[in-house]
C-alpha atoms as a PDB file:
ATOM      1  CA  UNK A   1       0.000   0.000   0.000  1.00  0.00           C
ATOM      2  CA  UNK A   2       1.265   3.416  -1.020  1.00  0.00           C
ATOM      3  CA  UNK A   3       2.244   5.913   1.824  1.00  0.00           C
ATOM      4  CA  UNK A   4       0.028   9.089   2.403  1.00  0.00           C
ATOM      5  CA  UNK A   5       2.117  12.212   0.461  1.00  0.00           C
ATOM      6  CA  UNK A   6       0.121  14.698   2.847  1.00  0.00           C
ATOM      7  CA  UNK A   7       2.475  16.034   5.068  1.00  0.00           C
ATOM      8  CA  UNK A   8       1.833  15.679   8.559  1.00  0.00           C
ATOM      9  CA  UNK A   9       2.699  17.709  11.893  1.00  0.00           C
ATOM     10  CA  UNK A  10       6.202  17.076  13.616  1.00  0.00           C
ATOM     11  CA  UNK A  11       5.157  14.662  16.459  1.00  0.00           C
ATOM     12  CA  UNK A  12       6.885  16.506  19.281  1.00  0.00           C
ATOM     13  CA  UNK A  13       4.447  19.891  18.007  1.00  0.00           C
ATOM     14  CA  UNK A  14       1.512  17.758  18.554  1.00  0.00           C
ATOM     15  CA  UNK A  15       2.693  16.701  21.937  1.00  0.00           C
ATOM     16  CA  UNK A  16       3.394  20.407  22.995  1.00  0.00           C
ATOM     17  CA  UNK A  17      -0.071  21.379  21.654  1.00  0.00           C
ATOM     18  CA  UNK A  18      -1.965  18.304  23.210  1.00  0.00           C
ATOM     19  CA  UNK A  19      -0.077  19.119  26.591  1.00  0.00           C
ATOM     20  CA  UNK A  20      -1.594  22.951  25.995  1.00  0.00           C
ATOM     21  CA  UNK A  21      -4.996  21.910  25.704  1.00  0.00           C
ATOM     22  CA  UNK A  22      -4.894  19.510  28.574  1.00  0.00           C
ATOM     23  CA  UNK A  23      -3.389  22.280  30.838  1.00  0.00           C
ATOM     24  CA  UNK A  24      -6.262  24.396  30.128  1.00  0.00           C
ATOM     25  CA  UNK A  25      -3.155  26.733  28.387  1.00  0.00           C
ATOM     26  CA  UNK A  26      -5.020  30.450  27.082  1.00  0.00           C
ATOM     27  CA  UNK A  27      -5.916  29.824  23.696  1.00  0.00           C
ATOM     28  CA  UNK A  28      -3.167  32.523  23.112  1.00  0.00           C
ATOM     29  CA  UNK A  29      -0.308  29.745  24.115  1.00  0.00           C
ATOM     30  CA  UNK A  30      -2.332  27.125  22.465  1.00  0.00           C
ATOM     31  CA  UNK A  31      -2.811  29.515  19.061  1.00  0.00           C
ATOM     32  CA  UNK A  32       1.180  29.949  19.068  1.00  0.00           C
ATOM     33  CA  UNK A  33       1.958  26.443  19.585  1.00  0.00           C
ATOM     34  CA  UNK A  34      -0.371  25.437  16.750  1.00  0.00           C
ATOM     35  CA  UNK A  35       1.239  28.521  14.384  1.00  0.00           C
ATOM     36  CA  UNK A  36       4.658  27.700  14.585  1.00  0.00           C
ATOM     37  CA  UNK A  37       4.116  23.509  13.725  1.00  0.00           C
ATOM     38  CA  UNK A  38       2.178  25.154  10.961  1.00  0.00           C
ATOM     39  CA  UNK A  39       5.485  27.470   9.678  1.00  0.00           C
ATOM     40  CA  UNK A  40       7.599  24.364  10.577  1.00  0.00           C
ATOM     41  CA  UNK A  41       4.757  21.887   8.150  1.00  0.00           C
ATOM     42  CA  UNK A  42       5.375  24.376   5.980  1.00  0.00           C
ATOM     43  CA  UNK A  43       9.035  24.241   5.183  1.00  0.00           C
ATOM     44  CA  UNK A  44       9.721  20.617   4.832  1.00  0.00           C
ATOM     45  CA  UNK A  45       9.114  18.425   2.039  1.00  0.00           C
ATOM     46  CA  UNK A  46       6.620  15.598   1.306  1.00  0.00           C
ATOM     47  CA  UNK A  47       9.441  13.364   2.761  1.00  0.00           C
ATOM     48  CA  UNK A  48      10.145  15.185   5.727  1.00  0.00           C
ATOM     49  CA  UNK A  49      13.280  16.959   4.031  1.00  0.00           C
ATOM     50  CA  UNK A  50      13.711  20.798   4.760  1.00  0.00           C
ATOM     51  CA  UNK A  51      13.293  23.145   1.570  1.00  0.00           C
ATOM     52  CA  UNK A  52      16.170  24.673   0.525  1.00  0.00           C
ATOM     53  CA  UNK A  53      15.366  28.709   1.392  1.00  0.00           C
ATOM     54  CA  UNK A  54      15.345  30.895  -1.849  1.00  0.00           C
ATOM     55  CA  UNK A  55      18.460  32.396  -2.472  1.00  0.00           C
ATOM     56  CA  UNK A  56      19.942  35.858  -3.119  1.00  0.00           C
ATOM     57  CA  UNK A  57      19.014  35.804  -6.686  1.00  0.00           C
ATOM     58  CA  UNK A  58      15.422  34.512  -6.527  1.00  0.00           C
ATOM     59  CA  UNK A  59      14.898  36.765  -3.822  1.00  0.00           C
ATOM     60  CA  UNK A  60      16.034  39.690  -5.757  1.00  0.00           C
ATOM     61  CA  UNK A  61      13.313  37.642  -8.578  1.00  0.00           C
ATOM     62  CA  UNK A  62      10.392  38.033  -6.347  1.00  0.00           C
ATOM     63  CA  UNK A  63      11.251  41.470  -4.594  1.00  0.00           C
ATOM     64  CA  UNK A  64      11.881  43.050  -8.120  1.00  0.00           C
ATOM     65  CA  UNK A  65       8.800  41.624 -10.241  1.00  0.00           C
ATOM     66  CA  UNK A  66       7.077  45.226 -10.041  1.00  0.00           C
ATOM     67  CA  UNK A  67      10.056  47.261 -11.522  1.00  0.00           C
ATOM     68  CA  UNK A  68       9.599  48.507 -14.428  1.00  0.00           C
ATOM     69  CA  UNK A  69      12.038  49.951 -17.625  1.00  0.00           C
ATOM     70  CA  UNK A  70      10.566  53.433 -17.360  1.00  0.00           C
ATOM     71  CA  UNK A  71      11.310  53.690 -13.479  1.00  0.00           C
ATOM     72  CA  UNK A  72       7.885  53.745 -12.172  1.00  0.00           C
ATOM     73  CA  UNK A  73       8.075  50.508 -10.789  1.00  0.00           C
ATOM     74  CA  UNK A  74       8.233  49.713  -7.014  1.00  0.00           C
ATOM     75  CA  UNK A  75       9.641  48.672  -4.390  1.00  0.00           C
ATOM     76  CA  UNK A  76      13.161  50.768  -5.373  1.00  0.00           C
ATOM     77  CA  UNK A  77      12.473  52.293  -8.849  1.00  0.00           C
ATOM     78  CA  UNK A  78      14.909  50.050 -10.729  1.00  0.00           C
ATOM     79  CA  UNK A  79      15.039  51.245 -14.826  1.00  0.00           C
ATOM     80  CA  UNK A  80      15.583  49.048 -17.545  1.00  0.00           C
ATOM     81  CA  UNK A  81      19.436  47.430 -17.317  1.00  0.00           C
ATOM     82  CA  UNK A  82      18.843  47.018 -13.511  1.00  0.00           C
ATOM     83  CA  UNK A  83      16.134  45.092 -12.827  1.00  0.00           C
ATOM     84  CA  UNK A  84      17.389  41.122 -12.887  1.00  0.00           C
ATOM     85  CA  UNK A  85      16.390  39.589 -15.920  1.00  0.00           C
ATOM     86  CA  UNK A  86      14.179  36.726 -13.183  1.00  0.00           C
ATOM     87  CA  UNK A  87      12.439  39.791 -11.822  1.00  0.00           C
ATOM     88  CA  UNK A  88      11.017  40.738 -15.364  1.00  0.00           C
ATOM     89  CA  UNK A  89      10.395  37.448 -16.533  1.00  0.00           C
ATOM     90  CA  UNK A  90       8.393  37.178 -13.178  1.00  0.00           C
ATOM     91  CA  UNK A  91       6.938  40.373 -13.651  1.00  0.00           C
ATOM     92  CA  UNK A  92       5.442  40.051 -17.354  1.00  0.00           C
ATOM     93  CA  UNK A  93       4.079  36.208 -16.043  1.00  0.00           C
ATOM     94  CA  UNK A  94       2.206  37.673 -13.545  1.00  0.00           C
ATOM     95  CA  UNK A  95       0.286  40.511 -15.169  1.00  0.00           C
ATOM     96  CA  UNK A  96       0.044  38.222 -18.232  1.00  0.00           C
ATOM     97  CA  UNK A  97      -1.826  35.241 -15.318  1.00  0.00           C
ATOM     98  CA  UNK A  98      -3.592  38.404 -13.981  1.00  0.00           C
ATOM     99  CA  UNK A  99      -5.248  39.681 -17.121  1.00  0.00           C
ATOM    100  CA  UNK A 100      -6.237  35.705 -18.365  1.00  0.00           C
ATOM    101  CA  UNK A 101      -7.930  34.953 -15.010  1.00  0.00           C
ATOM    102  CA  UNK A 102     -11.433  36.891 -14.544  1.00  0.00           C
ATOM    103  CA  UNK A 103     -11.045  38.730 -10.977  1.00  0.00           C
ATOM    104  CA  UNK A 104     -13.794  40.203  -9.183  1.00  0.00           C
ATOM    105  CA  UNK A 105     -12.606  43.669 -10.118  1.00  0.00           C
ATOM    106  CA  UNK A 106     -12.387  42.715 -13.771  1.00  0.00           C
ATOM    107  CA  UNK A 107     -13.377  40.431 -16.461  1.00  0.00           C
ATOM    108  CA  UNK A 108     -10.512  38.266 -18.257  1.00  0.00           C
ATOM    109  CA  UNK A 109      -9.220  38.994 -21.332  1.00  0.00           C
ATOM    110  CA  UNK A 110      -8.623  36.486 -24.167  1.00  0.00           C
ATOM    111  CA  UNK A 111      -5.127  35.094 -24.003  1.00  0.00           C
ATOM    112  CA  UNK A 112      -4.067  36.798 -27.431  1.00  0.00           C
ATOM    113  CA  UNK A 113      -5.480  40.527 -25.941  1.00  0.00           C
ATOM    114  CA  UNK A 114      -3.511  40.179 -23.032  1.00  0.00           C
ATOM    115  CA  UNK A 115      -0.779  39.034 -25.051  1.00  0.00           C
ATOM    116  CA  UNK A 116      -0.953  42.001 -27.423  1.00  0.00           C
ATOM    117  CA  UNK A 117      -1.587  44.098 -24.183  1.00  0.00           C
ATOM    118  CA  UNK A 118       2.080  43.101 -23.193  1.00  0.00           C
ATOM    119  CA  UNK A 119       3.151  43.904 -26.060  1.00  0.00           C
ATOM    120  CA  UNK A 120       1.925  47.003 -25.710  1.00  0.00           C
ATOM    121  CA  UNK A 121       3.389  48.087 -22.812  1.00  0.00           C
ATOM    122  CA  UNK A 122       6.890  46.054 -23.960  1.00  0.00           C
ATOM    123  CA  UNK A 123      10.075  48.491 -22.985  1.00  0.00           C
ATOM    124  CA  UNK A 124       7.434  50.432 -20.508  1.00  0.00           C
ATOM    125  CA  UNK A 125       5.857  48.406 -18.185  1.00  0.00           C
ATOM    126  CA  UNK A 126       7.395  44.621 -19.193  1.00  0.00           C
ATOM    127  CA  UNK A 127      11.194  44.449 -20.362  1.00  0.00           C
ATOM    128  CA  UNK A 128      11.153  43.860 -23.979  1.00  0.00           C
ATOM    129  CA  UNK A 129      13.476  40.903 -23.636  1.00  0.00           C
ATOM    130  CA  UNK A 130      10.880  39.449 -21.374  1.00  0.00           C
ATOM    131  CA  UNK A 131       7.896  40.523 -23.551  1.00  0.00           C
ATOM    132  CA  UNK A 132       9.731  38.000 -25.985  1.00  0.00           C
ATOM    133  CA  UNK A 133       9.933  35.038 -24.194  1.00  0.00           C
ATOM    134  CA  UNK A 134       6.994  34.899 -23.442  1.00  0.00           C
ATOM    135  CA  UNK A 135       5.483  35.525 -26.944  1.00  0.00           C
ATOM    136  CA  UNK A 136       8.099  32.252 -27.462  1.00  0.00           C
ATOM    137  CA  UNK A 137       6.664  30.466 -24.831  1.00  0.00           C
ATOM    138  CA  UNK A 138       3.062  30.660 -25.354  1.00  0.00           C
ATOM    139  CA  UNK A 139       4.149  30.094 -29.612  1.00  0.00           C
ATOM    140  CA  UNK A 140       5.469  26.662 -28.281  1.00  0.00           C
ATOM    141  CA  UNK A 141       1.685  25.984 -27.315  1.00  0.00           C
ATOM    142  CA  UNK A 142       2.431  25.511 -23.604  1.00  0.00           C
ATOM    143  CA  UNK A 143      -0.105  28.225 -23.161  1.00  0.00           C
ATOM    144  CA  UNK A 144      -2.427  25.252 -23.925  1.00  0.00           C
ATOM    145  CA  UNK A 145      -2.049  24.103 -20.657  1.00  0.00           C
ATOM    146  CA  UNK A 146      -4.628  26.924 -19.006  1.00  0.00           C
ATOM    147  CA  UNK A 147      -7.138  26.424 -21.873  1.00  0.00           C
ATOM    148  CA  UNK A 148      -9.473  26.105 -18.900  1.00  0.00           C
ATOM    149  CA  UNK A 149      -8.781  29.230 -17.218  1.00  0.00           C
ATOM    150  CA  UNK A 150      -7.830  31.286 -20.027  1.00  0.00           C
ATOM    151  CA  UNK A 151     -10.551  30.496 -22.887  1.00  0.00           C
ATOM    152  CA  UNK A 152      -9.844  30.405 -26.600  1.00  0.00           C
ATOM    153  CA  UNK A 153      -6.931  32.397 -27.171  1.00  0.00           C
ATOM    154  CA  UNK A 154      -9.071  33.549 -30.320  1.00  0.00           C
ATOM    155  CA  UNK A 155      -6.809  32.668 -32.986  1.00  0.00           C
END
């Protein structure tokens, strides 16, 4: 019989929360005990391995994703040349996921609008570099893969 893949609380955290509850601990303790075998769940594998952390570089990824070529970007204002190359690849997959996905604030757009949207705002908004790969990726088809989120790309 295969093994259950849902990852399961560290036994020791489920000791010091079942000792909690049985002391009659404030709900505060109990709360705290219960968040940090949650944050500890969280950062280990399926097989009980810890996750490598991000590193510098990814970091940099995530932190830059809103920068932008013209400068208007946040959080520092990075122009184009200085915003790492992950951060606008990150940056130009996101809006692209946010304008294909209908939100409650606004209606999705057809994956070759947003595409052409991109486009649009290439060497503004998006890096034009970045603009590019993803016109490659989604040409490879791969954009096939959120048919059911995204619609018919209308082409």
């Amino acid at each position: 019989m295969p093994s259950d893949p849902s990852p399961t609380l560290p036994l020791d955290a489920l000791r010091q929360v079942a000792t909690a509850v049985a002391a009659n601990e404030e709900p505060s303790e109990v709360f705290e005990l219960v968040a940090r075998a949650t944050r500890e769940l969280l950062d280990v594998d399926s097989a009980g391995r810890r996750r490598p952390p991000l590193d510098p570089e990814q970091v940099s990824w995530v932190r830059g994703h809103h920068e932008r070529p013209d400068g208007r970007g946040y959080p520092d204002g990075l122009t184009a040349g200085s915003i790492p190359d992950g951060a606008a690849i990150l940056g130009v997959a996101d809006a692209y996921d946010a304008m294909t996905v209908a939100r409650p604030y606004s209606a999705r757009l057809l994956a070759d609008d947003a595409l052409e949207e991109c486009r649009r705002l290439s060497g503004v908004q998006f890096d034009a570099d970045a603009v590019t790969a993803l016109e490659a990726v989604l040409a490879l088809g791969s954009g096939d893969r959120y048919a059911s989120r995204c619609g018919s790309s209308g082409s």
